[in-house]
Protein backbone atom coordinates (compact mmCIF):
# COMPACT_ATOMS: atom_id res chain seq x y z
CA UNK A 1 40.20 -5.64 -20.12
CA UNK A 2 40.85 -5.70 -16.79
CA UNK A 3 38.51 -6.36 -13.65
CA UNK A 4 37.89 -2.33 -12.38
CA UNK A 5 36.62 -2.39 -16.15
CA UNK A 6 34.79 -5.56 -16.38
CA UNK A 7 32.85 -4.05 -13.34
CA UNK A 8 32.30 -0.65 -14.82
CA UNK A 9 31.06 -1.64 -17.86
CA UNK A 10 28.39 -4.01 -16.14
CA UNK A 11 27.16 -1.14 -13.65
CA UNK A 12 26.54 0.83 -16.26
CA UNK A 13 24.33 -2.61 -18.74
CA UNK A 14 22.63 -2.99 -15.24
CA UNK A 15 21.91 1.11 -14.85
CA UNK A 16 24.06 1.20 -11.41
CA UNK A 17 22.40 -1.90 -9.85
CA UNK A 18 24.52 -4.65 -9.06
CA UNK A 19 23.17 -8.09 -10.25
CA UNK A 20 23.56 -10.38 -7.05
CA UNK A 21 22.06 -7.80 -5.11
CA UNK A 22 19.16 -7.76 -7.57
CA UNK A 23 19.27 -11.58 -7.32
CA UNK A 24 19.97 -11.46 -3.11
CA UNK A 25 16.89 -8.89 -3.39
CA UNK A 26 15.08 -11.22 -5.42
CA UNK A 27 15.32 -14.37 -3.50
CA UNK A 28 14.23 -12.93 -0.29
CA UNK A 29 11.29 -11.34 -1.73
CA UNK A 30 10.79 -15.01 -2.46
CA UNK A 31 11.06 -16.15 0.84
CA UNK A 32 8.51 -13.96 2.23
CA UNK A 33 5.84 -14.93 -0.84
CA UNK A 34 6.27 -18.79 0.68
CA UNK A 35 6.10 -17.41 4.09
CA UNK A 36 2.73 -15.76 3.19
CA UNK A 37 1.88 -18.36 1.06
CA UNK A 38 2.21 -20.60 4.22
CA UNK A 39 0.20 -18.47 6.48
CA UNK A 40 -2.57 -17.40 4.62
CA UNK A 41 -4.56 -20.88 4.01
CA UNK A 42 -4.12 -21.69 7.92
CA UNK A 43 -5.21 -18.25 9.47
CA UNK A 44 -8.18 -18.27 6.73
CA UNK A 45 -9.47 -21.62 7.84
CA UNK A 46 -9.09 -20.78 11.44
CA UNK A 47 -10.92 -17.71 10.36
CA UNK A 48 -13.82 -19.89 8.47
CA UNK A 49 -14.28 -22.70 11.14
CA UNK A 50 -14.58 -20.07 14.26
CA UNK A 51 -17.37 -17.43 12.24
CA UNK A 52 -14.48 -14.58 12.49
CA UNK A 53 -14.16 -14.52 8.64
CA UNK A 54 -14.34 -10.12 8.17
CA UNK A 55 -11.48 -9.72 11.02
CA UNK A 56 -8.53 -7.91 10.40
CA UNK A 57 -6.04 -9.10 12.82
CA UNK A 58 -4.52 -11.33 10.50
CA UNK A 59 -2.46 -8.78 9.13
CA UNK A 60 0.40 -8.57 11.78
CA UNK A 61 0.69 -12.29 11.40
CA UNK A 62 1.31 -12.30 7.42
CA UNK A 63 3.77 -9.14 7.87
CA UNK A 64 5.42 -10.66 10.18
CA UNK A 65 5.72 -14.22 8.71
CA UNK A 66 6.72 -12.73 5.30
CA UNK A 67 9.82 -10.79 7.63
CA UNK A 68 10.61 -13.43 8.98
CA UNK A 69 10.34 -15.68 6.22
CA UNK A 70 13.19 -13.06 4.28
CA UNK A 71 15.20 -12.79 7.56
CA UNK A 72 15.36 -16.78 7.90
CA UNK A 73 16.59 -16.74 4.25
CA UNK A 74 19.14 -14.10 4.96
CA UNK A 75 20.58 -15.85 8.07
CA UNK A 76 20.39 -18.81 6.64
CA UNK A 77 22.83 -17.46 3.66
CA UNK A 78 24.91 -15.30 5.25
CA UNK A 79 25.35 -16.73 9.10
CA UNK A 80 26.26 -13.40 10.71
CA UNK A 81 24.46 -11.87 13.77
CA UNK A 82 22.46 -9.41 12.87
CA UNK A 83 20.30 -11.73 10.57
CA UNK A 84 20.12 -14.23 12.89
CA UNK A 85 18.93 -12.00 15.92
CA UNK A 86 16.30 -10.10 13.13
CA UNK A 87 15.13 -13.90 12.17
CA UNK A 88 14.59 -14.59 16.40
CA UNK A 89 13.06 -11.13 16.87
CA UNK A 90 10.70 -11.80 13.82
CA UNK A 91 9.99 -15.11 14.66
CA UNK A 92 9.23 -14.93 18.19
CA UNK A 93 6.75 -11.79 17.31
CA UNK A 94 5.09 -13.98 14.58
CA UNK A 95 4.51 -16.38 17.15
CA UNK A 96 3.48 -14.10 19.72
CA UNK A 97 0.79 -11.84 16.98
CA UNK A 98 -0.01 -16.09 15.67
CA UNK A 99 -1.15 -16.69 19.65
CA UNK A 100 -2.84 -14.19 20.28
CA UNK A 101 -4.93 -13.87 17.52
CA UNK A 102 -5.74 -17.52 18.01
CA UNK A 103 -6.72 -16.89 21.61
CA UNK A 104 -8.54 -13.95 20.19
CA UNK A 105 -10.74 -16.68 17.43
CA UNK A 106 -11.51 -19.10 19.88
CA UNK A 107 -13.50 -16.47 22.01
C-alpha cells in the first residue's frame, strides 16, 4: 500500500476529516477553556467586592480572552504572522475591554 492510499483509506475511517486538524482544532478549543477558565474567577470577584454582580460587560472580556487564549496557542505552534498579529490584536483588545470594564466597576 502506498502513501496516496494510506491517506485515502484514513479520510474515508475519519468521514473526510483529517485527524491533526481534529486534534489542532481540539487543542485550541482547549486553550480558550483555560483562557476562560482564567478570567472568569477574577472578573466575578471584581464583580462581588464592587456590588456590580448582575452586569453584563464581562462578556467582551471572556470572548476575547478565550480568542486570544486559541490565537496565543496557534502562534505559539506555528510561528507565522498572521497568528502572531491575531494573538497582539486579541490581546491588546482583551486588555483594552479588561480596563475599561474595571474603570467601569470602580465607579
Amino acid at each position: 500500500m502506498n502513501r496516496d492510499e494510506i491517506l485515502e483509506k484514513a479520510r474515508k475511517e475519519n468521514k473526510g476529516h483529517d485527524l491533526a486538524e481534529q486534534t489542532e482544532r481540539r487543542k485550541n478549543w482547549q486553550a480558550a477553556f483555560i483562557a476562560a477558565i482564567i478570567a472568569a474567577p477574577i472578573i466575578m470577584i471584581l464583580q462581588f467586592m464592587t456590588g456590580h454582580g448582575d452586569e453584563a460587560g464581562a462578556i467582551a472580556v471572556m470572548i476575547f480572552a478565550m480568542d486570544f487564549g486559541t490565537f496565543l496557542r496557534q502562534a505559539i505552534k506555528k510561528r507565522n504572522a498572521f497568528e502572531i498579529g491575531m494573538t497582539l490584536v486579541f490581546g491588546v483588545i482583551m486588555v483594552c475591554a479588561a480596563v475599561h470594564y474595571i474603570q467601569y466597576l470602580t465607579r
